[in-house]
C-alpha atoms as a PDB file:
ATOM      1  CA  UNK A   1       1.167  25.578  21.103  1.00  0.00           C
ATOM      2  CA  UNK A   2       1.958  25.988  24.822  1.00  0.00           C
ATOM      3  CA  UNK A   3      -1.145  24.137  26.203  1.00  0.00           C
ATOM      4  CA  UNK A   4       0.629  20.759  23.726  1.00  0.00           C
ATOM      5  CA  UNK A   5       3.452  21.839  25.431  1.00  0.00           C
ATOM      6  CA  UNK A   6       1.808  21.694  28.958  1.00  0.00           C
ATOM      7  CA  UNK A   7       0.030  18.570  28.266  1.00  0.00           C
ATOM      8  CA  UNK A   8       3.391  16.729  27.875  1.00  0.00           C
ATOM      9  CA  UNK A   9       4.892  18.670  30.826  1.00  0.00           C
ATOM     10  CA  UNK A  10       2.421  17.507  32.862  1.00  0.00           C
ATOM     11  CA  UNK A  11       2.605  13.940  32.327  1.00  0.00           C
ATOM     12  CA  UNK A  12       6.213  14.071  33.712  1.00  0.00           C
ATOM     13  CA  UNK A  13       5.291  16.963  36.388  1.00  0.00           C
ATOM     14  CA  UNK A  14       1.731  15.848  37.465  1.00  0.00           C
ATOM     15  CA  UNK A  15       1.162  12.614  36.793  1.00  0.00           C
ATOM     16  CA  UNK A  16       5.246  10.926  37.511  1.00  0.00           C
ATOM     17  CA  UNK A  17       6.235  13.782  39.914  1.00  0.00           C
ATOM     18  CA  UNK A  18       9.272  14.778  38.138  1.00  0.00           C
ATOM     19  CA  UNK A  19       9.995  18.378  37.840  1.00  0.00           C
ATOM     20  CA  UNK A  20      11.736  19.505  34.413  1.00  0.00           C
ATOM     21  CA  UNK A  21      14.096  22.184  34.156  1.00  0.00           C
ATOM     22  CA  UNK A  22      15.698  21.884  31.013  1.00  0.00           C
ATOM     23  CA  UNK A  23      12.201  20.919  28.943  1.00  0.00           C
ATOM     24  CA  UNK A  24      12.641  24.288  26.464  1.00  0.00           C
ATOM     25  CA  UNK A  25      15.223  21.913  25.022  1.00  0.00           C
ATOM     26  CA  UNK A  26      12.902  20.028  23.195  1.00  0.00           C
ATOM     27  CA  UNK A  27      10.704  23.280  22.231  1.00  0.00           C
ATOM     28  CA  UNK A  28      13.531  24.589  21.366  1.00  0.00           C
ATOM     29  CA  UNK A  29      14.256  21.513  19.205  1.00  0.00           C
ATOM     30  CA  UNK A  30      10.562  21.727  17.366  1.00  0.00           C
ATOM     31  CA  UNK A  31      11.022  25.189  16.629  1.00  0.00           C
ATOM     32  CA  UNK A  32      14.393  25.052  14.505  1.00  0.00           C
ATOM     33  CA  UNK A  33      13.437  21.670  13.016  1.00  0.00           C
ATOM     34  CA  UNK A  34      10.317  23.649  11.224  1.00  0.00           C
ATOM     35  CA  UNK A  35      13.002  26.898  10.649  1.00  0.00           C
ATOM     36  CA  UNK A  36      15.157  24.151   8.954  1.00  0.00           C
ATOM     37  CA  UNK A  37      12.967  22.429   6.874  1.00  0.00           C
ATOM     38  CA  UNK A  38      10.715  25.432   5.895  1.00  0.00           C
ATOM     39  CA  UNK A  39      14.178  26.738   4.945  1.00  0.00           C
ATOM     40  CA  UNK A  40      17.403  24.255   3.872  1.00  0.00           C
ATOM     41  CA  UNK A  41      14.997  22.315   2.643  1.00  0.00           C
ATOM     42  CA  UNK A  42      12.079  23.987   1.232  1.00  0.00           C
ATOM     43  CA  UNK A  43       9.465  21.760   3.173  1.00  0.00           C
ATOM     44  CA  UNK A  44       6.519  23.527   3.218  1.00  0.00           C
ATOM     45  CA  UNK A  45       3.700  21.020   4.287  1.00  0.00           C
ATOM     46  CA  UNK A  46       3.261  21.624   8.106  1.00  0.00           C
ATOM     47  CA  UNK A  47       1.949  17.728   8.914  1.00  0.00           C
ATOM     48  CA  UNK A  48       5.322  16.650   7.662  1.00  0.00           C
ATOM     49  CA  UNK A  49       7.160  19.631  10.213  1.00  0.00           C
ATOM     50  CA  UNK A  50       5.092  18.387  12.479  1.00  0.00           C
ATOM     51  CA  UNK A  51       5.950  14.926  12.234  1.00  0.00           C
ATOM     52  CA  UNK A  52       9.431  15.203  11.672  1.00  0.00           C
ATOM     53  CA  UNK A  53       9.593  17.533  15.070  1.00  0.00           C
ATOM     54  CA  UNK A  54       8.057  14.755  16.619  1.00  0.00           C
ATOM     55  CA  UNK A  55      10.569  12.625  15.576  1.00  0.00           C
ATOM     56  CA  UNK A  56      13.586  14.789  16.551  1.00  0.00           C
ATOM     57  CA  UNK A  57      12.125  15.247  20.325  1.00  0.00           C
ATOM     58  CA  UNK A  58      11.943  11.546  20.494  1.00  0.00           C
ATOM     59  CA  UNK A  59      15.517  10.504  19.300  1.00  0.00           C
ATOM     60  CA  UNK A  60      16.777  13.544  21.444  1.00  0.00           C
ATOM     61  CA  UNK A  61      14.764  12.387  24.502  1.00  0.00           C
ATOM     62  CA  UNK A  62      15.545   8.713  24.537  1.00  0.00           C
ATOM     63  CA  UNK A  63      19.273   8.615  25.375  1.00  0.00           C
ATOM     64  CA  UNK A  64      18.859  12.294  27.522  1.00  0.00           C
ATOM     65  CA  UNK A  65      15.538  10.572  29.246  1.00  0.00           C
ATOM     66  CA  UNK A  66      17.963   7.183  30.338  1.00  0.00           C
ATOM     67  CA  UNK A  67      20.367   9.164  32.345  1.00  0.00           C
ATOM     68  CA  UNK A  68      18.086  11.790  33.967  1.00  0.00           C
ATOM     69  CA  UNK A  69      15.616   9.288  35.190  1.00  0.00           C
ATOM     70  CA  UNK A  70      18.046   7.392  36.939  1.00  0.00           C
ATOM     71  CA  UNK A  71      17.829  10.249  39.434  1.00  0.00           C
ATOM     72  CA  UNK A  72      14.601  12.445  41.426  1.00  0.00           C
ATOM     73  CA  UNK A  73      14.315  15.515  43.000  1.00  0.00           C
ATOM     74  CA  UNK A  74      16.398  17.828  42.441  1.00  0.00           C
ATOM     75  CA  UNK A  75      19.074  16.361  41.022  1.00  0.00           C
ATOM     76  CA  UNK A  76      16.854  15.251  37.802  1.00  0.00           C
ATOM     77  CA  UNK A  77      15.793  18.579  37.520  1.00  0.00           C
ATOM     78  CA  UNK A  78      19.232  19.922  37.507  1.00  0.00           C
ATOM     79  CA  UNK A  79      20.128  17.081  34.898  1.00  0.00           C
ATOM     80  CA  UNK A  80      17.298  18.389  32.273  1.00  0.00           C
ATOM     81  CA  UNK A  81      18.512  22.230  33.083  1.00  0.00           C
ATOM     82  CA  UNK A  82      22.370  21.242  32.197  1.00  0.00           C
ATOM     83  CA  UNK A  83      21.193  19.246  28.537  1.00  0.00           C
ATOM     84  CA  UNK A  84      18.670  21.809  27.893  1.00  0.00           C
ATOM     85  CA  UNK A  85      21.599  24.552  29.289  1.00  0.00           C
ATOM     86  CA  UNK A  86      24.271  22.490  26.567  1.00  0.00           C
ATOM     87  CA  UNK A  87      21.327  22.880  23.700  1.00  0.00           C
ATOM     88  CA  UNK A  88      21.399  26.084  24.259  1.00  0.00           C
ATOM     89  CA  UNK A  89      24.991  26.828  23.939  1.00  0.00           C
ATOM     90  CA  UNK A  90      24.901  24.510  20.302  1.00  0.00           C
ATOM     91  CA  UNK A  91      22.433  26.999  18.704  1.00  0.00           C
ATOM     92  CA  UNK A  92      24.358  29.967  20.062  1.00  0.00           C
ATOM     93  CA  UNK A  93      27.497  29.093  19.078  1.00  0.00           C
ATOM     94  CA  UNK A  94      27.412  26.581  16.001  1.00  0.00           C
ATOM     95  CA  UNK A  95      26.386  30.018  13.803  1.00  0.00           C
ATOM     96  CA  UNK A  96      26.904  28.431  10.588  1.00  0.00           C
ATOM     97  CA  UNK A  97      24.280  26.237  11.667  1.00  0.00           C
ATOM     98  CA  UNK A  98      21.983  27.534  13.654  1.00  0.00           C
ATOM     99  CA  UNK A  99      22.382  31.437  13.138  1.00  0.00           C
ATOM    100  CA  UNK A 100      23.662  31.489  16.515  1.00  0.00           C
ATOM    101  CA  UNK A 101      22.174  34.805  18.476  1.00  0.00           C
ATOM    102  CA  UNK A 102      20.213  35.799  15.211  1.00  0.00           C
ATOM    103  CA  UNK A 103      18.465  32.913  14.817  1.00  0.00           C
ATOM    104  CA  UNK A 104      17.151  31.301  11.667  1.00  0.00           C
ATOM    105  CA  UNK A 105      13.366  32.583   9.651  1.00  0.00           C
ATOM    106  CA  UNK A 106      10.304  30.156   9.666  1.00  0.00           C
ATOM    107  CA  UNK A 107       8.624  30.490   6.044  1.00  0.00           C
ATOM    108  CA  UNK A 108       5.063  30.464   6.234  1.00  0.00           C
ATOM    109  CA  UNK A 109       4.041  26.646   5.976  1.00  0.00           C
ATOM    110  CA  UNK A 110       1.432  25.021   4.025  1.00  0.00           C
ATOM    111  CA  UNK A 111      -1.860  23.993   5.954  1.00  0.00           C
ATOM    112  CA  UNK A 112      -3.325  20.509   4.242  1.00  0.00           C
ATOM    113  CA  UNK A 113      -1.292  20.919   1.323  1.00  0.00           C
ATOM    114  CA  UNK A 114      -2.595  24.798   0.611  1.00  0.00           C
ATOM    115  CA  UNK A 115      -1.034  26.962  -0.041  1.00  0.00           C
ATOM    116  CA  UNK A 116      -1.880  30.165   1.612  1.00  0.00           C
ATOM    117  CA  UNK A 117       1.003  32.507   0.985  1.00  0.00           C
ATOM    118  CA  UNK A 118      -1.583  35.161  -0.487  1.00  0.00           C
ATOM    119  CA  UNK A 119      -3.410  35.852   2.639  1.00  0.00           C
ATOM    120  CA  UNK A 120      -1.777  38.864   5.096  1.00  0.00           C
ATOM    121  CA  UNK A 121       0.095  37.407   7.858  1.00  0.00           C
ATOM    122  CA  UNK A 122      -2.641  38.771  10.545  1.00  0.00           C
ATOM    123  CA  UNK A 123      -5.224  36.999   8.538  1.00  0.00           C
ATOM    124  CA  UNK A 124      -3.268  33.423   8.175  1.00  0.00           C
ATOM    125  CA  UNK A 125      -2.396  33.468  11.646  1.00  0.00           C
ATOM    126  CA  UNK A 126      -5.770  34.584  13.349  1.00  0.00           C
ATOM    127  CA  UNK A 127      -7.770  32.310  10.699  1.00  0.00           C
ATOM    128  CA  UNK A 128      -6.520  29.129   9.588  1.00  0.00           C
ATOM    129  CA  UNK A 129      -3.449  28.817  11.689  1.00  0.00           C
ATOM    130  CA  UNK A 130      -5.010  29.390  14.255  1.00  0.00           C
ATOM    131  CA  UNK A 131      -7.957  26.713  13.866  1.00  0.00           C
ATOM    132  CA  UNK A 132      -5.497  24.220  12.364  1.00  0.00           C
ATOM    133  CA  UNK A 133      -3.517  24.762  15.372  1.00  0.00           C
ATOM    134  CA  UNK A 134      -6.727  23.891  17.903  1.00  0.00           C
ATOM    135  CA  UNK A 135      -7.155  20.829  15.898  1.00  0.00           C
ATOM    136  CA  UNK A 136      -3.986  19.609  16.678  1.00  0.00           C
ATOM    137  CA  UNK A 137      -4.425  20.789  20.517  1.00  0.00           C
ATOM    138  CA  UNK A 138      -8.021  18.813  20.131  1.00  0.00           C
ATOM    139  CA  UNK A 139      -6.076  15.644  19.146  1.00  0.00           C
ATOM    140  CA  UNK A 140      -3.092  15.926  21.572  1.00  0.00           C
ATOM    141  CA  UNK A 141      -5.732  16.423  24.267  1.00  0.00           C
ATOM    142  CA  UNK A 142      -7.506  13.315  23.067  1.00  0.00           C
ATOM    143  CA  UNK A 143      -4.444  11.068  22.877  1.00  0.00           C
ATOM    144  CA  UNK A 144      -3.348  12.096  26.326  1.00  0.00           C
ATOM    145  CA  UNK A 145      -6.393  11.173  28.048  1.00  0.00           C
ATOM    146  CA  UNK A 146      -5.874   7.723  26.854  1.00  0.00           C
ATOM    147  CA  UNK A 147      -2.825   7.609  28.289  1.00  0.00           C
ATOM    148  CA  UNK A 148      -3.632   9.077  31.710  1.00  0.00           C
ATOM    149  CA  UNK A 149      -6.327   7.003  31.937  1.00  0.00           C
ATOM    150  CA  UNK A 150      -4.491   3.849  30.963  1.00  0.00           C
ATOM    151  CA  UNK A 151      -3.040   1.058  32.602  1.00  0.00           C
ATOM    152  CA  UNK A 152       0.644   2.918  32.012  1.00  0.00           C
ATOM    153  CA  UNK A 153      -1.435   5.823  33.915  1.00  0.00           C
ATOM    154  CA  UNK A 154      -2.354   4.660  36.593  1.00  0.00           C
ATOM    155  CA  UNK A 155       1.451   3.206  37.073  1.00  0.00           C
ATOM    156  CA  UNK A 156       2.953   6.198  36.526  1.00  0.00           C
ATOM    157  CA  UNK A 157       0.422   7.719  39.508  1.00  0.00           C
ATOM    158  CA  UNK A 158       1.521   5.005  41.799  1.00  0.00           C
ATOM    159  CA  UNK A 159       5.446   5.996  41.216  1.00  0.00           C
ATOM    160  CA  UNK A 160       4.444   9.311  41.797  1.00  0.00           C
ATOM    161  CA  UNK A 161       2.623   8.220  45.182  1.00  0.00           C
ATOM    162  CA  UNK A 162       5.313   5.610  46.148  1.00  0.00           C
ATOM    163  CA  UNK A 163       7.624   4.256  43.833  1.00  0.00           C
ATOM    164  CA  UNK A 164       8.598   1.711  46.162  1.00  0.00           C
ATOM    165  CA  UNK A 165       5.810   0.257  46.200  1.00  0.00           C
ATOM    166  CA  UNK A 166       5.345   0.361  42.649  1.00  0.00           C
ATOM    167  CA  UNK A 167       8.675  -2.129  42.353  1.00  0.00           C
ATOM    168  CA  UNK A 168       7.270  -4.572  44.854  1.00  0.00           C
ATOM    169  CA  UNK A 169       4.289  -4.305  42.572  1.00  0.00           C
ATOM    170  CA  UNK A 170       6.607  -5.401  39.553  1.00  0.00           C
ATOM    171  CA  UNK A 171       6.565  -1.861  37.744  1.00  0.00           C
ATOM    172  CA  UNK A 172       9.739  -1.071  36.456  1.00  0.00           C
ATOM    173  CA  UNK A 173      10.091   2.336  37.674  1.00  0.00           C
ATOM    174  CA  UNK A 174      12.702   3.572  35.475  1.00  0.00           C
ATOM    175  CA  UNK A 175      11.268   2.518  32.425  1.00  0.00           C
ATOM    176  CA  UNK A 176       7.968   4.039  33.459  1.00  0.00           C
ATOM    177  CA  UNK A 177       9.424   7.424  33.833  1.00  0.00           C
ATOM    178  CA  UNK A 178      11.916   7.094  30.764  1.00  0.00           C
ATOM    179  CA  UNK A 179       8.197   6.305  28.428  1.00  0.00           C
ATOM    180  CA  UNK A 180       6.654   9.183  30.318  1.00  0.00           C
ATOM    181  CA  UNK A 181       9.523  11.464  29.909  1.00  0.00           C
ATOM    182  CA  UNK A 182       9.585  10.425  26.183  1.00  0.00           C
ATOM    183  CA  UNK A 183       5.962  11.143  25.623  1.00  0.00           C
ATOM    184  CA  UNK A 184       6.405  14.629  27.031  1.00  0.00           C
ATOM    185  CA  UNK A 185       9.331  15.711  25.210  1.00  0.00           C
ATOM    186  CA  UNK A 186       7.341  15.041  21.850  1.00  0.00           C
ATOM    187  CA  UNK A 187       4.509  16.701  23.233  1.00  0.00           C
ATOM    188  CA  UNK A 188       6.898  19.630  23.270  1.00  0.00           C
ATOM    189  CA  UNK A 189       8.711  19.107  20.122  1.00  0.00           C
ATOM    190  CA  UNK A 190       5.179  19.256  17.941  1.00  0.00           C
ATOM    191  CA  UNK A 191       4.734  22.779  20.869  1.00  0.00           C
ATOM    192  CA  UNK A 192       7.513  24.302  19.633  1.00  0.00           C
ATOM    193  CA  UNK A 193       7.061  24.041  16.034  1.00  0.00           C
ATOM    194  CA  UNK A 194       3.722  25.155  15.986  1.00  0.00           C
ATOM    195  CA  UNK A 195       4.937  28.132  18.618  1.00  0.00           C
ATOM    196  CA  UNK A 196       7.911  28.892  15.511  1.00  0.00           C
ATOM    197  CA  UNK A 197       5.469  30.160  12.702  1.00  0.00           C
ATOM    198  CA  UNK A 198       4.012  32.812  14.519  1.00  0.00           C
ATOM    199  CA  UNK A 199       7.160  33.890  15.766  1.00  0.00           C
ATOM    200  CA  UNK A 200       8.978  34.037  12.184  1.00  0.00           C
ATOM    201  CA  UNK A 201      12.122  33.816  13.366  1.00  0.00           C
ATOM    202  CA  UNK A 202      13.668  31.425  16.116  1.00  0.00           C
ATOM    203  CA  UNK A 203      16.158  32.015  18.005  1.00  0.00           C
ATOM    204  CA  UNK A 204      18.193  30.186  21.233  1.00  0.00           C
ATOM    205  CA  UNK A 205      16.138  31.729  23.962  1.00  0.00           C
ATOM    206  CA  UNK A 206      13.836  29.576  23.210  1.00  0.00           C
ATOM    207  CA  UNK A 207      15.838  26.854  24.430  1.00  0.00           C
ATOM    208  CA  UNK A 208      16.939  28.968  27.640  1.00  0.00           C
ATOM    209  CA  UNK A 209      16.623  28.256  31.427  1.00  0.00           C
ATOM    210  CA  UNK A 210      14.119  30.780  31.465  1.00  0.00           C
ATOM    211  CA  UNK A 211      11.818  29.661  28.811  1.00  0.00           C
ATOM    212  CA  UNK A 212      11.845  26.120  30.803  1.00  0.00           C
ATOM    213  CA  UNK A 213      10.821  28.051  34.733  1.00  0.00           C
ATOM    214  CA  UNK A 214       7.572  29.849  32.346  1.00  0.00           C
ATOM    215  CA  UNK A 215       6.227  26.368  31.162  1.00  0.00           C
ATOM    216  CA  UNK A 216       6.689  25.045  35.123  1.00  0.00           C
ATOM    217  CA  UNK A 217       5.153  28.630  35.686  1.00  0.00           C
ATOM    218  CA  UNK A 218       2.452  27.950  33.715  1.00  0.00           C
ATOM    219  CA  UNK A 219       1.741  24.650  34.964  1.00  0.00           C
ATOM    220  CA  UNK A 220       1.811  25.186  38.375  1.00  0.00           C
ATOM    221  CA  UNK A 221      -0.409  28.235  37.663  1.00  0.00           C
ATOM    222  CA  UNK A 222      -2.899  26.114  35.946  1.00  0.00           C
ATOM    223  CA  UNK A 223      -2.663  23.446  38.106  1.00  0.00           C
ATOM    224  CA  UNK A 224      -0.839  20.433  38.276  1.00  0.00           C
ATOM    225  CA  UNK A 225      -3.089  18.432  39.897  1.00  0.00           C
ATOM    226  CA  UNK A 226      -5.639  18.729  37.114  1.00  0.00           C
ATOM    227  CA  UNK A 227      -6.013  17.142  33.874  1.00  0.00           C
ATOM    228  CA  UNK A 228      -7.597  20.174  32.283  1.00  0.00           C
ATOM    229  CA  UNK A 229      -5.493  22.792  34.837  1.00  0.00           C
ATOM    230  CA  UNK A 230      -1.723  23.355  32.377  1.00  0.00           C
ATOM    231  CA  UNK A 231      -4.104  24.370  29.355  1.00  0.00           C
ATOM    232  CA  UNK A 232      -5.754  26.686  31.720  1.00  0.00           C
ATOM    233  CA  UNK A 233      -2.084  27.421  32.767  1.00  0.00           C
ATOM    234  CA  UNK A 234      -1.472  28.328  29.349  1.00  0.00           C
ATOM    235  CA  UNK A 235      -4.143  30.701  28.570  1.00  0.00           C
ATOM    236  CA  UNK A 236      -3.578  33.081  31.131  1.00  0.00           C
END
């Protein structure tokens, strides 16, 4: 879950050179979306947690993504810390909601439609969790190669290297970073609701400050520079 996570970080950290703060937001995000639909609404099939995660990061990202790129440095990582620090106050204090400091439960989801309810916990998570989960890793690794290695790639390298050049070049920087920023906060939306069913029970510090300096943590220990270097990040 965190090296999907890392993968999306580091197409905004690495590969665009903007530094997210606030980024547990949209783990934060994946995780309740699976607590609420495994829950107020009895969806059970994970693909369709998944996707709907997916789709949450991305309408959450899109207006949040066209402020804070309009600003580097610091002051677009203190953008993404205040939404992701305004997130967090929602699921602490809308309690009807959210379940404010106690959180809401994650029921055990279905894997391809099966339903696995009579295997122990220890056994669904170490066995097929677990390899559905490195399926999904396989395919979000696969899909962001592509994109590293595309045309949109290589652009967001040269904003990263000098993004006034870039303009002069006729790449619209802030539309660049707004994709790339996007990209990565789906990346963390499908994280954090595969992160939610091992944990059983979300809660907002998942969506805290804190949460967001461990994934920059992570992939700074893994190495940013590197392709391969946040899921090393995220192992150890």
């Amino acid at each position: 879950a965190y090296g999907i996570v890392l993968l999306g970080l580091n197409l905004l950290f690495g590969y665009t050179g903007l530094v997210s703060f606030g980024h547990a937001l949209f783990i934060g995000l994946g995780a309740y979306t699976a607590a609420f639909l495994t829950g107020a609404l009895a969806v059970r099939s994970l693909e369709v947690i998944l996707a709907a995660a997916a789709v949450a990061a991305l309408l959450v990202a899109m207006p949040v993504a066209a402020l804070c790129v309009r600003y580097v440095k610091i002051y677009f990582g203190m953008l993404t810390l205040a939404f992701g620090m305004v997130f967090y106050t929602f699921l602490l204090k809308f309690y009807r909601v959210t379940g404010g400091d106690e959180g809401m439960p994650v029921a055990r989801p279905f894997l391809l439609g099966r339903d696995l309810g009579a295997i122990a916990k220890t056994d669904y998570l170490a066995g097929p969790y677990y390899y559905y989960s490195f399926v999904v890793l396989l395919l979000a690794v696969a899909v962001m190669w592509r994109i590293v290695g595309s045309p949109f790639g290589l652009a967001l390298k040269t904003i990263r290297d000098n993004p006034a050049k870039a303009e002069t070049l006729g790449i619209s920087v802030p539309r660049y970073r707004w994709s790339a920023f996007v990209i990565s906060a789906v990346y963390a939306g499908i994280g954090g609701a595969l992160l939610a069913v091992p944990i059983g029970n979300v809660d907002p510090t998942l969506a805290y400050w804190t949460h967001s300096g461990t994934i920059v943590f992570m992939t700074l220990l893994g190495g940013f520079t590197s392709f391969f270097g946040p899921l090393l990040g995220a192992a150890v």
